[in-house]
C-alpha atoms as a PDB file:
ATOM      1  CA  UNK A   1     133.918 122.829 149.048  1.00  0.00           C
ATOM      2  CA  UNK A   2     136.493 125.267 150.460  1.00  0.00           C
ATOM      3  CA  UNK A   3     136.190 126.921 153.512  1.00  0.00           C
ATOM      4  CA  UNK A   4     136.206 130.209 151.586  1.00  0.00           C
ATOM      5  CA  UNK A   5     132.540 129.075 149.723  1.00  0.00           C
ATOM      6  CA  UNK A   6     131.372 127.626 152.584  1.00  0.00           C
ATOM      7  CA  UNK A   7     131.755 131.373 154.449  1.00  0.00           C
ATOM      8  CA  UNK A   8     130.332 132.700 151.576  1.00  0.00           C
ATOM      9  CA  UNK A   9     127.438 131.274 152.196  1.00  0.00           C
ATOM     10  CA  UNK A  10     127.432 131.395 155.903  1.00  0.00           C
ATOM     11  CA  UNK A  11     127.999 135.394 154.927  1.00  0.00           C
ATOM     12  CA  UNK A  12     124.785 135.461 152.467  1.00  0.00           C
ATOM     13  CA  UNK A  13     122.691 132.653 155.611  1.00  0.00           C
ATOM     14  CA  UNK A  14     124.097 136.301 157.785  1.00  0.00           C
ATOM     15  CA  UNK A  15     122.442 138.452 155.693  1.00  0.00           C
ATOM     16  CA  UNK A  16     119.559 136.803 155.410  1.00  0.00           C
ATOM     17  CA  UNK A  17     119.040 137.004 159.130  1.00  0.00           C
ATOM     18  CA  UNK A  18     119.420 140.472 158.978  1.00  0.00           C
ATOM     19  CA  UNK A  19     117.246 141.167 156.257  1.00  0.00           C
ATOM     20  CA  UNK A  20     114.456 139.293 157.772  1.00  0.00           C
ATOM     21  CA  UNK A  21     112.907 141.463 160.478  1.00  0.00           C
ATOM     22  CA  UNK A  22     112.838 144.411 157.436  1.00  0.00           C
ATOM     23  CA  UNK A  23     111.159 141.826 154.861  1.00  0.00           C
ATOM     24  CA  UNK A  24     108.388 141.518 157.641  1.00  0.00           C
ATOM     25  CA  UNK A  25     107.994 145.067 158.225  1.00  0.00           C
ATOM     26  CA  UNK A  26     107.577 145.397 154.782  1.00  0.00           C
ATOM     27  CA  UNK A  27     104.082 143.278 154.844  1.00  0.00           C
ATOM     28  CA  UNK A  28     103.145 145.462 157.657  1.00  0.00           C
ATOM     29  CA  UNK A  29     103.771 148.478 155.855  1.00  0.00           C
ATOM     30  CA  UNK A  30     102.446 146.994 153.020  1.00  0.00           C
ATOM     31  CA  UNK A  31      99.156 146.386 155.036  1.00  0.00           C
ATOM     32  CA  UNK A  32      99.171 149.703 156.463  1.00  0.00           C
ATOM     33  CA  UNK A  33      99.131 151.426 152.820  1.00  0.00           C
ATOM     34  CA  UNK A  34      96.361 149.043 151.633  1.00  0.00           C
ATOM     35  CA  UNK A  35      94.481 150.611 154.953  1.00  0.00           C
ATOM     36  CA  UNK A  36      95.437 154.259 153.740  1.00  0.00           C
ATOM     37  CA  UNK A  37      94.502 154.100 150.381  1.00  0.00           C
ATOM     38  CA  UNK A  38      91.354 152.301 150.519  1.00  0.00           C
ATOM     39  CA  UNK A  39      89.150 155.109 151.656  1.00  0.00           C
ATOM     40  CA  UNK A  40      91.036 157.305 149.260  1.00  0.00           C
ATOM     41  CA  UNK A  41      90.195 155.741 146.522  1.00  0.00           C
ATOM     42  CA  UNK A  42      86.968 155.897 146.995  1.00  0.00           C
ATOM     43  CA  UNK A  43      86.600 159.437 147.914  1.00  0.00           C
ATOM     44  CA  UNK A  44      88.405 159.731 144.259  1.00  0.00           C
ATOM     45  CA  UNK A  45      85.886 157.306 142.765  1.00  0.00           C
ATOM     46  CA  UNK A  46      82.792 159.533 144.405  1.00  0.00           C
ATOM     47  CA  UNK A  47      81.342 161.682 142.075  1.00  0.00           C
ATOM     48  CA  UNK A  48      81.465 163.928 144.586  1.00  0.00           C
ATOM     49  CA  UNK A  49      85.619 164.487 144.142  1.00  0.00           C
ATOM     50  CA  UNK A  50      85.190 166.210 140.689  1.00  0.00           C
ATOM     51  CA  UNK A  51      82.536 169.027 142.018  1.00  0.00           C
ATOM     52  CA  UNK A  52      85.405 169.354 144.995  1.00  0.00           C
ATOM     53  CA  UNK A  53      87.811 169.745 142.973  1.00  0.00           C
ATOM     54  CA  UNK A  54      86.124 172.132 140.951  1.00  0.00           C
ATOM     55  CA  UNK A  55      84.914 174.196 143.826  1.00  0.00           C
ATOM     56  CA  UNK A  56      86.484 174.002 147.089  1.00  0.00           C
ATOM     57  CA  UNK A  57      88.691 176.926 147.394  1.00  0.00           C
ATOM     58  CA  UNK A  58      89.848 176.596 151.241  1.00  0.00           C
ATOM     59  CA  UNK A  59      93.335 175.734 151.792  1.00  0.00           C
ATOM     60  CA  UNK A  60      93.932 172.251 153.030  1.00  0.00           C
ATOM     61  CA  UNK A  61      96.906 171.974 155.526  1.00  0.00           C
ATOM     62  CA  UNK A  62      98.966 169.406 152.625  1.00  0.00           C
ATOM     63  CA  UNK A  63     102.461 169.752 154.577  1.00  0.00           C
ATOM     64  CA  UNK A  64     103.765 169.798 150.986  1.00  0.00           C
ATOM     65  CA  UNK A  65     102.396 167.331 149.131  1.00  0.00           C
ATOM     66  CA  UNK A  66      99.825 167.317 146.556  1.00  0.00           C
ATOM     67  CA  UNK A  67      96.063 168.404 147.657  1.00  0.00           C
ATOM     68  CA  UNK A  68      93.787 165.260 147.536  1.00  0.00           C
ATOM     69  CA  UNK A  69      91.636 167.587 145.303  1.00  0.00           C
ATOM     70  CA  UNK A  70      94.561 167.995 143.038  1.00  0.00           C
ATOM     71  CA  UNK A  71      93.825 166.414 139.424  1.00  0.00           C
ATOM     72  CA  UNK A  72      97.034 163.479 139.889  1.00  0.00           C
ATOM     73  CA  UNK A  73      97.269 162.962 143.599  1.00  0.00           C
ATOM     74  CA  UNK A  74      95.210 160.456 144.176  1.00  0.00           C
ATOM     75  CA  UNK A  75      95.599 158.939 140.811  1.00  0.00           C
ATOM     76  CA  UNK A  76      99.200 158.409 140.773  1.00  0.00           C
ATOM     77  CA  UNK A  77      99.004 157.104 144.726  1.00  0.00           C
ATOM     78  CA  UNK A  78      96.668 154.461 143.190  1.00  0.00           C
ATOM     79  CA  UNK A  79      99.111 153.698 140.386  1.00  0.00           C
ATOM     80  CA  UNK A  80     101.651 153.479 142.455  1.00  0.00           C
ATOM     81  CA  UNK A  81     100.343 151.412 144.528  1.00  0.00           C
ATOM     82  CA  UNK A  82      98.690 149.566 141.766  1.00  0.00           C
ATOM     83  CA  UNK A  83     102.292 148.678 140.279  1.00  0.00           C
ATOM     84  CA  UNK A  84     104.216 147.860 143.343  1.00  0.00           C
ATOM     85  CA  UNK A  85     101.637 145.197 143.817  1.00  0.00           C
ATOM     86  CA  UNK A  86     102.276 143.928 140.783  1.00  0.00           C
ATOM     87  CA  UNK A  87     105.925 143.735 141.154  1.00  0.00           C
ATOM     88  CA  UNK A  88     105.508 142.404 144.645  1.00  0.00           C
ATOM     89  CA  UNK A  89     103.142 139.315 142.770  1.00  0.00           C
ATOM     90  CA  UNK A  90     105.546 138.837 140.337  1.00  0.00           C
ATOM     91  CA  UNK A  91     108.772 138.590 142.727  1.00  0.00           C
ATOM     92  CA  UNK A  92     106.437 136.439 144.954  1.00  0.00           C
ATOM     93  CA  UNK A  93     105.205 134.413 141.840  1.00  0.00           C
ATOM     94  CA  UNK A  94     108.460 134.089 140.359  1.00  0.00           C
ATOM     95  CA  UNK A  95     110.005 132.447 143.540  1.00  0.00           C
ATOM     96  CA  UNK A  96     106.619 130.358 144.490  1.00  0.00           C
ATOM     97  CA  UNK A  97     106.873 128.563 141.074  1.00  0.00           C
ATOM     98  CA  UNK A  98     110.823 128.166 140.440  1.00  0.00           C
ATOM     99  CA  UNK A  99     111.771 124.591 140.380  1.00  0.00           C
END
């Protein structure tokens, strides 16, 4: 090998070591959404939402997002979330099982 590869790699090992405290911060942001959403989807799986949503007609301080009473907020958080779990299994799948 040339020197030239072998910095090459000692450049992508650099990286790496970098990259590594915001890969870990990552689970524990990942953790923290789990610990956000959880009790939001289940006030959107309460029955209870839909006669909310239907009635409540005080304004909700939202600081511009969607109102949790909206019809997609809470549905397209859980989808969201939904899918970048699956994308996180399948990166962590696809690397687990390489050969």
């Amino acid at each position: 090998m040339r020197k030239e590869e072998i910095q090459n790699m000692q450049d992508r090992y650099n990286e790496w070591v970098e990259l590594l405290p915001e890969l870990e911060k990552g689970i524990e942001q990942w953790k923290k959404s789990i610990e956000l959403l959880e009790p939001l989807c289940q006030f959107y799986s309460d029955p209870k939402w839909r006669e909310l949503h239907d009635n409540f007609d005080e304004e909700l301080d939202t600081k511009g997002n969607y109102s949790v009473l909206s019809e997609d907020a809470l549905w397209n958080a859980l989808s969201d979330q939904h899918r970048l779990a699956l994308e996180w299994l399948k990166l962590s799948t696809a690397h687990i099982t390489k050969e």
